[in-house]
Protein backbone atom coordinates (compact mmCIF):
# COMPACT_ATOMS: atom_id res chain seq x y z
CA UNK A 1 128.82 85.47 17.27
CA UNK A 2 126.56 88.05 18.70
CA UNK A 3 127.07 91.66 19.40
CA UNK A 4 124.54 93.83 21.73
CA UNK A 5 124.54 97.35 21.46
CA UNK A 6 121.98 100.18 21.47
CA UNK A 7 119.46 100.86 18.97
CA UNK A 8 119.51 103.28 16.60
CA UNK A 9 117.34 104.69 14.27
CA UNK A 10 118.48 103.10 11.33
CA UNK A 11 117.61 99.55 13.68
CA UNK A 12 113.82 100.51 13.91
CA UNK A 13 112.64 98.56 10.41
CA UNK A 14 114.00 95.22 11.88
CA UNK A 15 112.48 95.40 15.37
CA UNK A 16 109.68 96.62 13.51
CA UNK A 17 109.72 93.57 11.44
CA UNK A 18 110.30 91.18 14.70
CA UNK A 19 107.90 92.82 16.64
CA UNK A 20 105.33 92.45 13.89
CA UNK A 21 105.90 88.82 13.44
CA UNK A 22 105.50 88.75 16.93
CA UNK A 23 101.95 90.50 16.75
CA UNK A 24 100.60 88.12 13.76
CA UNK A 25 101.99 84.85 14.47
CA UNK A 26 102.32 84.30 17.93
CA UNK A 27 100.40 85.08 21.42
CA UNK A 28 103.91 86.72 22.65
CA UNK A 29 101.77 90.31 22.62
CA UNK A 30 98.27 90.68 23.57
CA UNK A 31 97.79 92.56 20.45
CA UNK A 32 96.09 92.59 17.09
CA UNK A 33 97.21 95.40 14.45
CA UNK A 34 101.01 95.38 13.01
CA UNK A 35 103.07 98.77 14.31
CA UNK A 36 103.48 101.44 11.53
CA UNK A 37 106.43 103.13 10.91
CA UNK A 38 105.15 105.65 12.54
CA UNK A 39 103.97 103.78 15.53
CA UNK A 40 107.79 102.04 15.87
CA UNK A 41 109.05 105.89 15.52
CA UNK A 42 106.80 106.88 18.77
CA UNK A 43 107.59 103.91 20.29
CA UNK A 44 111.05 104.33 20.10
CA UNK A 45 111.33 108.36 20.70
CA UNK A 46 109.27 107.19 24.13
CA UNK A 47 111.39 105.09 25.25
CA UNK A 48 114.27 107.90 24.95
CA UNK A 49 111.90 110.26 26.38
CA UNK A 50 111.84 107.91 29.31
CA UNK A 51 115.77 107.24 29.43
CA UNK A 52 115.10 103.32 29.06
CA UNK A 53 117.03 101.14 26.66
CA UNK A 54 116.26 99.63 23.34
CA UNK A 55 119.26 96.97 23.34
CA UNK A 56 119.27 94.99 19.95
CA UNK A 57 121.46 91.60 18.98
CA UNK A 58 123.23 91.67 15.69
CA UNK A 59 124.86 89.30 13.92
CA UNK A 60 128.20 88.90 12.34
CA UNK A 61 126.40 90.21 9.38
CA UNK A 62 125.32 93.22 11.68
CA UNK A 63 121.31 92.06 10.83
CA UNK A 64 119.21 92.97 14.07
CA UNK A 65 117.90 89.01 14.93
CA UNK A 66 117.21 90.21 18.57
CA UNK A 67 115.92 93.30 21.28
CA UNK A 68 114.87 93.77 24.39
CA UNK A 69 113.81 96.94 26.41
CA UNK A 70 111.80 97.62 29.82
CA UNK A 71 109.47 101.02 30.74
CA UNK A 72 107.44 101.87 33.34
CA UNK A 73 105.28 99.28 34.62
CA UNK A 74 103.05 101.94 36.07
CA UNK A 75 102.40 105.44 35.82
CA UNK A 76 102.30 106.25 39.30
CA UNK A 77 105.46 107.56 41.70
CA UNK A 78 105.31 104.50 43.59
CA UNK A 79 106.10 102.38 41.05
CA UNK A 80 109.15 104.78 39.43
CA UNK A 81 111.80 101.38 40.71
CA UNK A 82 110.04 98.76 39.17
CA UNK A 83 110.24 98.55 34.95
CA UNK A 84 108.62 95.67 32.50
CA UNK A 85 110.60 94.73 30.48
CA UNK A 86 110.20 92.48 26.88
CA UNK A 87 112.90 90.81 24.92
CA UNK A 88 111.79 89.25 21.40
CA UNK A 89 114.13 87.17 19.12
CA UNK A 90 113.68 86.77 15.57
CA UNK A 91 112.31 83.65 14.73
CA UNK A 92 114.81 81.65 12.70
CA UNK A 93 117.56 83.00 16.27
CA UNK A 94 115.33 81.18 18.76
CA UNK A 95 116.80 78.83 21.03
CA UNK A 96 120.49 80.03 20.35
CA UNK A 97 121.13 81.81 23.58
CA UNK A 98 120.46 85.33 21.74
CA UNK A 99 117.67 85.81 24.24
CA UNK A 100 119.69 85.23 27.41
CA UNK A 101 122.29 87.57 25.99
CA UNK A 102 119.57 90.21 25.75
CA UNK A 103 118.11 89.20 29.38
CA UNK A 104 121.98 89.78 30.52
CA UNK A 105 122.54 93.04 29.62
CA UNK A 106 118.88 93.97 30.61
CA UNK A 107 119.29 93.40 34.01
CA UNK A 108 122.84 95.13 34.06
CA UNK A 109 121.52 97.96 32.65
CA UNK A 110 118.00 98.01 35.03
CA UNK A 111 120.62 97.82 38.34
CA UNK A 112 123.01 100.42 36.66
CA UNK A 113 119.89 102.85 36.37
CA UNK A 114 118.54 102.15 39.62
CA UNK A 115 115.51 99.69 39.39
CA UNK A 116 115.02 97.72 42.30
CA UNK A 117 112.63 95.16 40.48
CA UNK A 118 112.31 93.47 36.60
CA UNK A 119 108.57 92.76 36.03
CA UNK A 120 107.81 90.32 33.02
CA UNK A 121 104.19 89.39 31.29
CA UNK A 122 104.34 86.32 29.79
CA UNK A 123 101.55 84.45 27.87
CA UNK A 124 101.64 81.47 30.36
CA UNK A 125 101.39 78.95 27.57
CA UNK A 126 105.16 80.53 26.28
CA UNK A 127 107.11 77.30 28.44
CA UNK A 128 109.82 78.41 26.51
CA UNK A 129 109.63 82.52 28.10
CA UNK A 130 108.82 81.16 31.41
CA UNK A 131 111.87 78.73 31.10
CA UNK A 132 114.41 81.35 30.61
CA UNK A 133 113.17 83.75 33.39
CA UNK A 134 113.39 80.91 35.75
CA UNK A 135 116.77 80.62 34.11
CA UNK A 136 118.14 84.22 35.51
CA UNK A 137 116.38 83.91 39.10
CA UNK A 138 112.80 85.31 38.25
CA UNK A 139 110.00 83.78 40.09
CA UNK A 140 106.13 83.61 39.33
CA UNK A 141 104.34 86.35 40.68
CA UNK A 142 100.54 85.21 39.47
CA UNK A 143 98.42 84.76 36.71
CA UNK A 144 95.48 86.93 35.63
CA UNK A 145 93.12 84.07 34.08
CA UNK A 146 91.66 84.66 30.28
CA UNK A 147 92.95 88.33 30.42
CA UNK A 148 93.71 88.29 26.83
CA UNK A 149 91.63 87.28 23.65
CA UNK A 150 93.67 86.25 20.69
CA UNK A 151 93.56 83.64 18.30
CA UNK A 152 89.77 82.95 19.20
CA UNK A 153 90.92 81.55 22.43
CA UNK A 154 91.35 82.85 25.80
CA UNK A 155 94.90 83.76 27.26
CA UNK A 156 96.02 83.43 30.83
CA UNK A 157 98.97 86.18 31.90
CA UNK A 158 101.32 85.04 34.16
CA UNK A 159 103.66 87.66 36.30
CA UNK A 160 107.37 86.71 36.59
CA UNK A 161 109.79 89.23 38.85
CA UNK A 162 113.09 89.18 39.73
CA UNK A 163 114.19 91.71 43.08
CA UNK A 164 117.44 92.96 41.96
């Protein structure tokens, strides 16, 4: 059984530790360094700042084993209905449906607060990402080729986006 709710505080150490085992083991985020505390506390107080959710999965045990969240996906006025958006499941939770849960209320809460389009960047090698956007209606959008570096190979970004 899985419960979503929002994030609090208290949740930060175990997206913190997802997130991170994200970072170091997997090409999921185009990133090198681990998040700090601190960085997970700026993170997080941006996202409020910006009136966007941080929606985690618990389990019966009430352990965070999922989140997802979306943000601008530009600066720019233009782009103020349009949000990214990133959901990340705790590795030993993969393949259990906690990420579609996640995806669910994401896009419920994106229509509630007025975004008109869900933006994803997926590492194109991720089949199994890809898979479950297809899943809830996104489509490909393109691929920038060997944008990312990681893993001393190159990394192709593909685009999906769903029109809500």
């Amino acid at each position: 059984m899985v419960t979503l709710r929002q994030a609090k505080t208290q949740d930060l150490e175990a997206i913190r530790s997802i997130f991170n085992h994200a970072i170091l083991n997997t090409t999921a985020v185009y990133t090198y360094n681990p998040f700090s505390t601190n960085d997970m506390d700026v993170w997080f107080q941006t996202k409020k700042e910006g009136n966007y959710p941080v929606v985690i999965a618990v389990n019966m045990a009430d352990n965070v084993i999922g989140f997802a969240t979306y943000g601008a996906f530009r600066p720019h006025a233009a782009f103020q209905f349009t949000a990214e958006h990133s959901v990340y499941v705790h590795p030993n939770h993969q393949n259990k449906g906690v990420a579609s849960s996640l995806l669910t209320k994401l896009i419920e809460l994106a229509k509630a607060n007025n975004i008109h389009s869900l933006v994803a960047g997926i590492d194109a090698n991720n089949t199994s990402s890809i898979s479950l956007h297809q899943k809830f209606g996104f489509e490909k959008a393109g691929i920038i080729k060997q944008s990312g570096f990681k893993f001393n190979q190159w990394l192709d970004l593909q685009f999906m986006q769903k029109i809500l």
